[in-house]
N, C-alpha and C. Protein backbone atom coordinates (compact mmCIF):
# COMPACT_ATOMS: atom_id res chain seq x y z
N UNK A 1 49.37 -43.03 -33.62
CA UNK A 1 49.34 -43.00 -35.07
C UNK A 1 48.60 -44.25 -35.56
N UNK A 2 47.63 -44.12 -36.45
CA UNK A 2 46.44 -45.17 -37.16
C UNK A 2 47.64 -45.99 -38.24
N UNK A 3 47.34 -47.66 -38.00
CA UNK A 3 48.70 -47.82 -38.95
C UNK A 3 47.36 -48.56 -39.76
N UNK A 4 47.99 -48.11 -41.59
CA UNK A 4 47.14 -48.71 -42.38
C UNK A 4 47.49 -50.19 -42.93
N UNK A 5 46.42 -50.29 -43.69
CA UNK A 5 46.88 -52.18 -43.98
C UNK A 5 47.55 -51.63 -45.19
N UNK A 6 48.67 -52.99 -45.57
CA UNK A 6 49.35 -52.99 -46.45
C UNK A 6 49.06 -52.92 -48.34
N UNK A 7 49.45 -52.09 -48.99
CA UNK A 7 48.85 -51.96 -49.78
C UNK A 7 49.19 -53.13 -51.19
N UNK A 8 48.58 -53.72 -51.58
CA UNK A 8 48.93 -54.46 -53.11
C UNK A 8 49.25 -53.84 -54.13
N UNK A 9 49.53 -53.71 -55.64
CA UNK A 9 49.29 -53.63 -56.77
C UNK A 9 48.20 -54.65 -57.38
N UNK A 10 47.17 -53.91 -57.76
CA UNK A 10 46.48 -55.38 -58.61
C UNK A 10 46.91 -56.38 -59.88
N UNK A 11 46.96 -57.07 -59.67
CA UNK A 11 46.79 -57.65 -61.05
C UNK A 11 45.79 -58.30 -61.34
N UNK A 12 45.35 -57.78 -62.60
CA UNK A 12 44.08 -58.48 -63.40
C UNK A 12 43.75 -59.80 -63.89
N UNK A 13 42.78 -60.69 -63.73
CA UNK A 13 42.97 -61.75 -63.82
C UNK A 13 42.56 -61.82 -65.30
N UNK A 14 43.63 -62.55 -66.52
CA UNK A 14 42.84 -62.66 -67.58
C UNK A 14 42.22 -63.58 -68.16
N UNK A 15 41.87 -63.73 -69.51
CA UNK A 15 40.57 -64.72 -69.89
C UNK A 15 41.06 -66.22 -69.49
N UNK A 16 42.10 -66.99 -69.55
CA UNK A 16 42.65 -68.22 -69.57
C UNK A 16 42.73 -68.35 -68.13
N UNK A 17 42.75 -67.63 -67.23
CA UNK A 17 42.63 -68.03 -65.96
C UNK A 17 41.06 -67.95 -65.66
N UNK A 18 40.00 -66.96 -65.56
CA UNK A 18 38.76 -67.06 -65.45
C UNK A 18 38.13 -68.10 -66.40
N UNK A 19 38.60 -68.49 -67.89
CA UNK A 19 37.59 -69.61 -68.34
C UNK A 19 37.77 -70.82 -67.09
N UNK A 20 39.52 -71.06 -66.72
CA UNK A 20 39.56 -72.44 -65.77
C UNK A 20 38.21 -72.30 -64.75
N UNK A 21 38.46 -70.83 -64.37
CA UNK A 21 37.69 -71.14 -62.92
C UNK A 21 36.02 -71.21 -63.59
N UNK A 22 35.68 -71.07 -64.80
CA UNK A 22 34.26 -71.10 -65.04
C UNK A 22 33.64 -72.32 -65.48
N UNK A 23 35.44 -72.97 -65.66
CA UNK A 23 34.64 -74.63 -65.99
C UNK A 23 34.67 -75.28 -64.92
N UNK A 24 35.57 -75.52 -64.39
CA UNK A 24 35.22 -75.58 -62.80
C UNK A 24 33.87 -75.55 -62.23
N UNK A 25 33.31 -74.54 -61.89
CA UNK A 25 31.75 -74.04 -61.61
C UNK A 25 31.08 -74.41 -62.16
N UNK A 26 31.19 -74.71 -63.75
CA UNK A 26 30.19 -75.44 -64.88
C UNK A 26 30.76 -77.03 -64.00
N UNK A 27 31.19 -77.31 -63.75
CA UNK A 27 31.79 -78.88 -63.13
C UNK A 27 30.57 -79.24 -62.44
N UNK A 28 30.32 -78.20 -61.39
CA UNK A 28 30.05 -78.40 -60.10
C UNK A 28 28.44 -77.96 -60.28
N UNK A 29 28.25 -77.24 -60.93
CA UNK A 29 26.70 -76.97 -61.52
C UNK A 29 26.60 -77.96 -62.15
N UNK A 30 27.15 -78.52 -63.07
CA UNK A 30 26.42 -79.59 -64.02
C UNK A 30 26.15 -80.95 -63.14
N UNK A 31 27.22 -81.18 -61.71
CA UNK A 31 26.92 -82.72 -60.70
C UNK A 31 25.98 -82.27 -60.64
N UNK A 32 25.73 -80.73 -59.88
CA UNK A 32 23.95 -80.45 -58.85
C UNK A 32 22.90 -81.01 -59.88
N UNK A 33 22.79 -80.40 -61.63
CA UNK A 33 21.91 -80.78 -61.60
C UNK A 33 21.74 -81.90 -62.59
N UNK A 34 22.70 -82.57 -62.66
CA UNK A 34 22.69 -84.26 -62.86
C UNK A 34 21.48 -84.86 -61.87
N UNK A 35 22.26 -84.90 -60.97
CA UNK A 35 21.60 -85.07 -59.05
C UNK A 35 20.10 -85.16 -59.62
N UNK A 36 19.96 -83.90 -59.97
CA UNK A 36 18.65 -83.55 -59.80
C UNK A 36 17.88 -84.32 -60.60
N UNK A 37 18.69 -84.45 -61.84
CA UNK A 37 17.67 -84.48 -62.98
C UNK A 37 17.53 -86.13 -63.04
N UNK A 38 18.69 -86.85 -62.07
CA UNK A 38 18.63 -88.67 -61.84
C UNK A 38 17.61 -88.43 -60.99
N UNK A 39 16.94 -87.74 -59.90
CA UNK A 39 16.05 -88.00 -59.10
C UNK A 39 14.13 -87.81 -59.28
N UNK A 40 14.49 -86.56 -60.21
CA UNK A 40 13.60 -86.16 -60.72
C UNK A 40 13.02 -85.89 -62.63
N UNK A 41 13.24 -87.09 -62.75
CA UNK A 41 13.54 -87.05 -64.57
C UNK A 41 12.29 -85.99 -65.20
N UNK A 42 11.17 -85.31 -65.03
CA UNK A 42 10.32 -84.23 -65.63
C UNK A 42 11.49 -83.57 -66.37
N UNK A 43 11.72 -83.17 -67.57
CA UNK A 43 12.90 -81.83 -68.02
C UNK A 43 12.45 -80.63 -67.53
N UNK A 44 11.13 -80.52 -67.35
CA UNK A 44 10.98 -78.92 -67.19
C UNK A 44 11.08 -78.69 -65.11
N UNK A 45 11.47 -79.89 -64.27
CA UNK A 45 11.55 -79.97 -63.16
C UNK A 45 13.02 -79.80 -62.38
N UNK A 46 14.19 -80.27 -63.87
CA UNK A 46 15.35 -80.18 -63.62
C UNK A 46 16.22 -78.77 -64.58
N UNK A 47 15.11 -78.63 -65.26
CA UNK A 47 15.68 -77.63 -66.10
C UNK A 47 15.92 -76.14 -65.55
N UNK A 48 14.29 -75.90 -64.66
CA UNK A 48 13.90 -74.81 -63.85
C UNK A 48 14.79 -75.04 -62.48
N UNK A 49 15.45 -76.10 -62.15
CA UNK A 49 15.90 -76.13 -60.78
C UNK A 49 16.81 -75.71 -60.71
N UNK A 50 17.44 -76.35 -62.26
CA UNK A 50 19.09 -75.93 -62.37
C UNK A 50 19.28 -74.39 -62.37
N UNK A 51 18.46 -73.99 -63.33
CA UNK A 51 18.46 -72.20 -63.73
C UNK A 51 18.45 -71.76 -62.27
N UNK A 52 17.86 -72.15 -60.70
CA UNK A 52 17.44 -71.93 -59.70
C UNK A 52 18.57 -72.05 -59.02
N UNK A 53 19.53 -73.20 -58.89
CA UNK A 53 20.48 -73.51 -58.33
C UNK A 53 21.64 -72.60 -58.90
N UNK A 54 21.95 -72.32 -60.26
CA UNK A 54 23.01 -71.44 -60.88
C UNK A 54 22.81 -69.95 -60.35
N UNK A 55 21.69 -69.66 -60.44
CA UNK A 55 21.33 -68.26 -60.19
C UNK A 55 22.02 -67.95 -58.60
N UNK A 56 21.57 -69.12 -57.44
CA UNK A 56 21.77 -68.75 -56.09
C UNK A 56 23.08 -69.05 -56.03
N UNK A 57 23.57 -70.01 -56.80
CA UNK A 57 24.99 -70.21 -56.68
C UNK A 57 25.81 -69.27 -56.55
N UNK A 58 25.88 -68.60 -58.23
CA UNK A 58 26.51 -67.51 -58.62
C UNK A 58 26.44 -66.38 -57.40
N UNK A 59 25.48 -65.58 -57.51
CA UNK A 59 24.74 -64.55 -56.20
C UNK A 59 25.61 -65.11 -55.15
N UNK A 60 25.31 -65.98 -54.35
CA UNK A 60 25.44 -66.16 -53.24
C UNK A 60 27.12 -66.18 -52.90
N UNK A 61 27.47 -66.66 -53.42
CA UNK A 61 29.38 -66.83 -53.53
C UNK A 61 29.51 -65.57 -53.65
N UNK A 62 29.47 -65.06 -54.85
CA UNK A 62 29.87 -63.49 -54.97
C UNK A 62 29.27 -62.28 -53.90
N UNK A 63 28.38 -62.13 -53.04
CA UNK A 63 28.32 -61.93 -52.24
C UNK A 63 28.77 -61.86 -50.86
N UNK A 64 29.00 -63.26 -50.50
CA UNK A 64 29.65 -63.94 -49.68
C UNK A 64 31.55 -63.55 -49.50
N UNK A 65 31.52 -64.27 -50.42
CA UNK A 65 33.21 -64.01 -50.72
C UNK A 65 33.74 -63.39 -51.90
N UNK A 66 32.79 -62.91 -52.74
CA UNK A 66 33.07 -62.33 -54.19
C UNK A 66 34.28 -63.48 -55.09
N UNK A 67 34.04 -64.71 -54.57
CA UNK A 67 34.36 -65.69 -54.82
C UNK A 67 33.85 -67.24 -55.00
N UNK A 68 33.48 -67.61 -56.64
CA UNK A 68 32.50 -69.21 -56.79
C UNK A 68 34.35 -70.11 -55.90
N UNK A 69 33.41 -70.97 -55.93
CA UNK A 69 34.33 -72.79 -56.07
C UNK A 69 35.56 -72.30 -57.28
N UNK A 70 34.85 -72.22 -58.14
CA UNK A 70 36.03 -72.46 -59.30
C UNK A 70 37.02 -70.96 -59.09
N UNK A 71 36.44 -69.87 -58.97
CA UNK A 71 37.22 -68.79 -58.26
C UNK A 71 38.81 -69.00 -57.26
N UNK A 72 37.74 -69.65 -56.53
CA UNK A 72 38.70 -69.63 -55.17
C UNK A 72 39.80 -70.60 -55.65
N UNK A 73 39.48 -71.63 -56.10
CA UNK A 73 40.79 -72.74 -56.87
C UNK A 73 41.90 -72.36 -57.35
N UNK A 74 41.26 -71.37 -58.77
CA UNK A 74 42.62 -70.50 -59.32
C UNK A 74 43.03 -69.45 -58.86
N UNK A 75 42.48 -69.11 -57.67
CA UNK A 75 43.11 -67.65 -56.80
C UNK A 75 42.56 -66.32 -57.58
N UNK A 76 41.63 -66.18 -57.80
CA UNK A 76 41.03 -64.69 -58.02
C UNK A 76 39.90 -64.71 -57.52
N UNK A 77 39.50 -63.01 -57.03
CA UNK A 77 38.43 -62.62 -56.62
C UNK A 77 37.58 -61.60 -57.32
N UNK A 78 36.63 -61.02 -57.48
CA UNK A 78 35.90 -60.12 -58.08
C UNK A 78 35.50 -58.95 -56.76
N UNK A 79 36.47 -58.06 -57.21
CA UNK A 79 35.94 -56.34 -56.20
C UNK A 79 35.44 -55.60 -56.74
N UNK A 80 34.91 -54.06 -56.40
CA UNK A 80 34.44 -53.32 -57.24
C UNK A 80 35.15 -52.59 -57.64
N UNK A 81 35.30 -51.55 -58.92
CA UNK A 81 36.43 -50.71 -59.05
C UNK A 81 37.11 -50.14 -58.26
N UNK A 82 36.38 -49.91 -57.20
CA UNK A 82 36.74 -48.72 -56.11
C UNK A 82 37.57 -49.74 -55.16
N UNK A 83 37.74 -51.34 -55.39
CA UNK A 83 38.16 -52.03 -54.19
C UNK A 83 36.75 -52.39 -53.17
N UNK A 84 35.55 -52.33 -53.40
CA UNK A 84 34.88 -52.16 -52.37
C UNK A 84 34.75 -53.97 -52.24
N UNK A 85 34.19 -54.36 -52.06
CA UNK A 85 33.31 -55.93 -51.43
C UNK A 85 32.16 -56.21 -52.38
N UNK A 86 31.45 -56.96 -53.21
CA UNK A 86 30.30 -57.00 -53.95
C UNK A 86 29.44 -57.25 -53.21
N UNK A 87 28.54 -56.46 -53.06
CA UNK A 87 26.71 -55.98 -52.23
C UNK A 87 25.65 -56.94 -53.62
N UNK A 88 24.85 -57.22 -52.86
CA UNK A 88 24.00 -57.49 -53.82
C UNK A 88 23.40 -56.86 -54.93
N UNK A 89 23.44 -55.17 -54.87
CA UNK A 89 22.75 -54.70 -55.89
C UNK A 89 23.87 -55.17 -56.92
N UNK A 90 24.77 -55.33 -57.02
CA UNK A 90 26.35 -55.23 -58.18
C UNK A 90 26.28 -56.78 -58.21
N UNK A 91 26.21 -57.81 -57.66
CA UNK A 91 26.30 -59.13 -58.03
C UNK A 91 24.94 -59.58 -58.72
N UNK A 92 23.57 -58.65 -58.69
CA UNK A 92 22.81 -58.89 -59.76
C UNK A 92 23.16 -58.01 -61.04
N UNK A 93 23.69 -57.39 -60.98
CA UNK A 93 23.93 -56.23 -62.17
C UNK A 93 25.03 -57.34 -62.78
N UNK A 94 25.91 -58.23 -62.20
CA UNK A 94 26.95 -59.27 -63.00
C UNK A 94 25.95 -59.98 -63.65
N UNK A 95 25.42 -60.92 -63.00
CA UNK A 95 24.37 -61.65 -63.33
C UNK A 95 23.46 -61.81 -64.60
N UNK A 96 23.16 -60.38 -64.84
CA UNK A 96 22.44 -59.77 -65.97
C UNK A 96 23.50 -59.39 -66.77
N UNK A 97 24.34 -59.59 -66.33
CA UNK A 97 25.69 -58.81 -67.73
C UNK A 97 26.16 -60.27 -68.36
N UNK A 98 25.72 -61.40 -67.54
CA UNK A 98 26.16 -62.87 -67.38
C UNK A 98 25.45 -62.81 -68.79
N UNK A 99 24.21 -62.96 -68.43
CA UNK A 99 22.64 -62.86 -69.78
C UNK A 99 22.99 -62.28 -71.04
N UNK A 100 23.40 -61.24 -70.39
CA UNK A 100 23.92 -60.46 -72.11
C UNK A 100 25.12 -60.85 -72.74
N UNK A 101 26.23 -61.64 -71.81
CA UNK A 101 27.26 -62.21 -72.78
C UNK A 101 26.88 -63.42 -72.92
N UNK A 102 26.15 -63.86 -72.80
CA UNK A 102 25.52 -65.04 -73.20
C UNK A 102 24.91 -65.26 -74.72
N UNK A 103 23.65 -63.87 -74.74
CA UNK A 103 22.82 -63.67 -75.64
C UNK A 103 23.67 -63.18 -76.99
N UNK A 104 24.85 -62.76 -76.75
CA UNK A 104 25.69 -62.14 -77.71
C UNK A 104 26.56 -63.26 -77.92
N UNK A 105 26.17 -64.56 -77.89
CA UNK A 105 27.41 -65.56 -78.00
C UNK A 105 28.68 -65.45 -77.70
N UNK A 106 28.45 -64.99 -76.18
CA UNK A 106 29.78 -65.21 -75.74
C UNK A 106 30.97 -64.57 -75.81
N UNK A 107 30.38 -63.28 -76.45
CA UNK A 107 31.67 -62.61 -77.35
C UNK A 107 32.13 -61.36 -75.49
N UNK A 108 30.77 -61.25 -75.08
CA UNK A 108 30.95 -60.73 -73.76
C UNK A 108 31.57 -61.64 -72.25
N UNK A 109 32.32 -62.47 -73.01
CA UNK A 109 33.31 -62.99 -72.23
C UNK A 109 34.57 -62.88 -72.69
N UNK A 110 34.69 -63.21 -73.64
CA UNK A 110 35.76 -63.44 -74.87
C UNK A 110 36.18 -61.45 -74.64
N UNK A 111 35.71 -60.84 -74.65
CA UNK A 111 35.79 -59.54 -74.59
C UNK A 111 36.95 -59.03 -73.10
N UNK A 112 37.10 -60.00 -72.53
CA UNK A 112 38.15 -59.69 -71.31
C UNK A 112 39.60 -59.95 -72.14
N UNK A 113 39.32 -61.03 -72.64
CA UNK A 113 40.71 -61.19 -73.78
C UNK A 113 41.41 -60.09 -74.06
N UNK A 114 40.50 -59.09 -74.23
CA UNK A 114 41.41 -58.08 -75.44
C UNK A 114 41.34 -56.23 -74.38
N UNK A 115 40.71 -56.43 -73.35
CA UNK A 115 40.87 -55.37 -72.63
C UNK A 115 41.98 -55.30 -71.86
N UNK A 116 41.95 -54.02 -72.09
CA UNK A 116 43.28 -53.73 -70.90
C UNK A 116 43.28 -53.61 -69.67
N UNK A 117 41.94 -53.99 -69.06
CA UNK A 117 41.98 -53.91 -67.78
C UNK A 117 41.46 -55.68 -67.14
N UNK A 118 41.42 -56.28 -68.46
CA UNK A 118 40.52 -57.46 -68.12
C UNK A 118 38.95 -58.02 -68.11
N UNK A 119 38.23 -56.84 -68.59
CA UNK A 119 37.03 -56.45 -67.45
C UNK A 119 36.22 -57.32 -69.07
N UNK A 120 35.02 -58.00 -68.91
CA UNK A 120 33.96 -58.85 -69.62
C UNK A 120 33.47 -58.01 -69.96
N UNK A 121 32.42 -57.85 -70.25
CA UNK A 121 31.23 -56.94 -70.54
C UNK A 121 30.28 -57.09 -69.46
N UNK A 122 30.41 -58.82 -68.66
CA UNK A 122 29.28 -58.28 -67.45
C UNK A 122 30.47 -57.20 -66.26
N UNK A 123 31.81 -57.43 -66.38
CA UNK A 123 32.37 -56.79 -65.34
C UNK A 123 32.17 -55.10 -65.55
N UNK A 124 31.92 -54.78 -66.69
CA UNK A 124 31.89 -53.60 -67.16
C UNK A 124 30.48 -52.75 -67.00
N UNK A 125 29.50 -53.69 -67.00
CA UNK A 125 28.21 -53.31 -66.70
C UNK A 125 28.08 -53.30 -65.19
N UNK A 126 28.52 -54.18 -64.41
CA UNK A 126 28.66 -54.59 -62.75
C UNK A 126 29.71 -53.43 -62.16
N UNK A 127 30.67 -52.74 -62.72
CA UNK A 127 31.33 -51.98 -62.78
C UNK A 127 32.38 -52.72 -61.20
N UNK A 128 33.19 -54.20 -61.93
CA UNK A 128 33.81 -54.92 -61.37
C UNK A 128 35.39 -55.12 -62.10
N UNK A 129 35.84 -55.81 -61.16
CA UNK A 129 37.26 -56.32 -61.76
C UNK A 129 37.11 -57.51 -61.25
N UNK A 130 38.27 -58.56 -61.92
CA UNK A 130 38.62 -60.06 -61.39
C UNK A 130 39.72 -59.62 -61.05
N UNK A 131 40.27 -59.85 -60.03
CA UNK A 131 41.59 -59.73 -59.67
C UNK A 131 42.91 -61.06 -59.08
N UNK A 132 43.68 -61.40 -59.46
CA UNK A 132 44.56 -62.42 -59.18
C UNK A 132 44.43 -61.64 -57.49
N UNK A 133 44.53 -63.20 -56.36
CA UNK A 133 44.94 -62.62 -55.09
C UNK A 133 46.39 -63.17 -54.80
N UNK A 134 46.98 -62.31 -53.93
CA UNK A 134 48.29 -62.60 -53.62
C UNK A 134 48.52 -63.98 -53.08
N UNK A 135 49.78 -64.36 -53.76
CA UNK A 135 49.81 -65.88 -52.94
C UNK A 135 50.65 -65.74 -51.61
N UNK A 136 50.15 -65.89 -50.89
CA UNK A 136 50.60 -66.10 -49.53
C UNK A 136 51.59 -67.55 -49.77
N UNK A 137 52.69 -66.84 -48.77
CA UNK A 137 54.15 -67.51 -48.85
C UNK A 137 54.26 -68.19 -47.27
N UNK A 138 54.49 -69.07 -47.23
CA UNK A 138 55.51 -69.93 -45.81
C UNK A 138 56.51 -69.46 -45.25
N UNK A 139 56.74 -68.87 -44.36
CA UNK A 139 58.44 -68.37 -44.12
C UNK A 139 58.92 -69.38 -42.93
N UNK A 140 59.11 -70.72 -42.75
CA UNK A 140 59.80 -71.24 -42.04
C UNK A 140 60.44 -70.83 -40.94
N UNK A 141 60.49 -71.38 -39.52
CA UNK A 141 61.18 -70.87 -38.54
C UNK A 141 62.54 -71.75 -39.18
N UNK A 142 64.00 -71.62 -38.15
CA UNK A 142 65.10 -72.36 -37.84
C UNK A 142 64.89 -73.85 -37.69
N UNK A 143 64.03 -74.01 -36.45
CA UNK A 143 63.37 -75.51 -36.35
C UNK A 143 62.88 -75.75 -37.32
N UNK A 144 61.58 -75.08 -38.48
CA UNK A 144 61.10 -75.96 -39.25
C UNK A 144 62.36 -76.53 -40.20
N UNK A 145 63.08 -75.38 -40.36
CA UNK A 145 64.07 -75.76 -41.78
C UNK A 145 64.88 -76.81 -41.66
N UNK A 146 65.54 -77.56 -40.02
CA UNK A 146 66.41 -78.24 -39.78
C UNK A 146 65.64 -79.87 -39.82
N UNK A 147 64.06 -79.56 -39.85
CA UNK A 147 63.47 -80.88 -39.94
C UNK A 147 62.71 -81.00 -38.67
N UNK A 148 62.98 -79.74 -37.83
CA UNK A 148 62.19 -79.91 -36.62
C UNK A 148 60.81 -79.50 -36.80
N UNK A 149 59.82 -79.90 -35.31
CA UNK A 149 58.92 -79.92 -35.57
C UNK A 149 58.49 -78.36 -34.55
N UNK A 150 59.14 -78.01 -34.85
CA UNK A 150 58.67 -76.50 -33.54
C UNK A 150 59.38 -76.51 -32.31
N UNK A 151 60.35 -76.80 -32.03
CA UNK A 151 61.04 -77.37 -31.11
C UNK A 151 61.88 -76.35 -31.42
N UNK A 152 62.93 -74.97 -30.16
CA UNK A 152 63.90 -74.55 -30.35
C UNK A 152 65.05 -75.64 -30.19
């Protein structure tokens, strides 16, 4: 008999947990291109690098682990509706949904606020979810609890 993996309930991650993890990432994008822009003062040398560095950032994490830096911190991941893994065609389709809640001031972020499933307007175009991941728990042996160190 095929034994299956254990199944979750999702829960949706909502706006006050994804802004943390997006300032976060804005944290860590804005050192890179500090970096850059102390080494290379041209604006249009640090300006184009940064747009260069955010772009592969973003992509590449979500690909990878469907998880940035600031993601992984507050414990959510981005799957596809179906549960699948994000492929590259769907982490550029975020990307561009990124653009359009951008171009709309933001309101395509702010827009997870008030859905019932959580979903942005790029998650909706990417046809994604953010999802809280389970927190994995400690269960102590006998030895650990008595102060031991692994020792029966």
């Amino acid at each position: 008999m095929e034994k299956k993996p254990k199944e979750f309930a999702l829960e949706y991650a909502g706006f006050w947990i994804r802004l943390g993890a997006g300032v976060i990432d804005l944290l860590i994008l804005g050192f890179m291109d500090g970096f850059i822009a102390y080494f290379f003062p041209p604006p249009i040398i640090w300006l184009t690098s940064g747009v260069g560095i955010s772009i592969a950032y973003l992509l590449g994490f979500w690909i990878w682990r469907g998880q940035t830096p600031g993601k992984m911190a507050v414990g959510v991941k981005i799957i596809r509706t179906d549960s699948s893994p994000v492929k590259w065609q769907c982490a550029l389709c975020r990307l561009l949904g990124y653009i359009v809640s951008v171009i709309t001031l933001f309101i395509g972020f702010v827009w997870a606020a008030f859905d019932s499933r959580k979903q942005g307007l790029h998650d909706k175009i990417a046809d994604t979810y953010v999802v809280k991941l389970p927190v994995r728990q400690v269960a102590f042996t006998g030895s650990y609890a008595r102060g031991g160190i692994g020792c029966a």
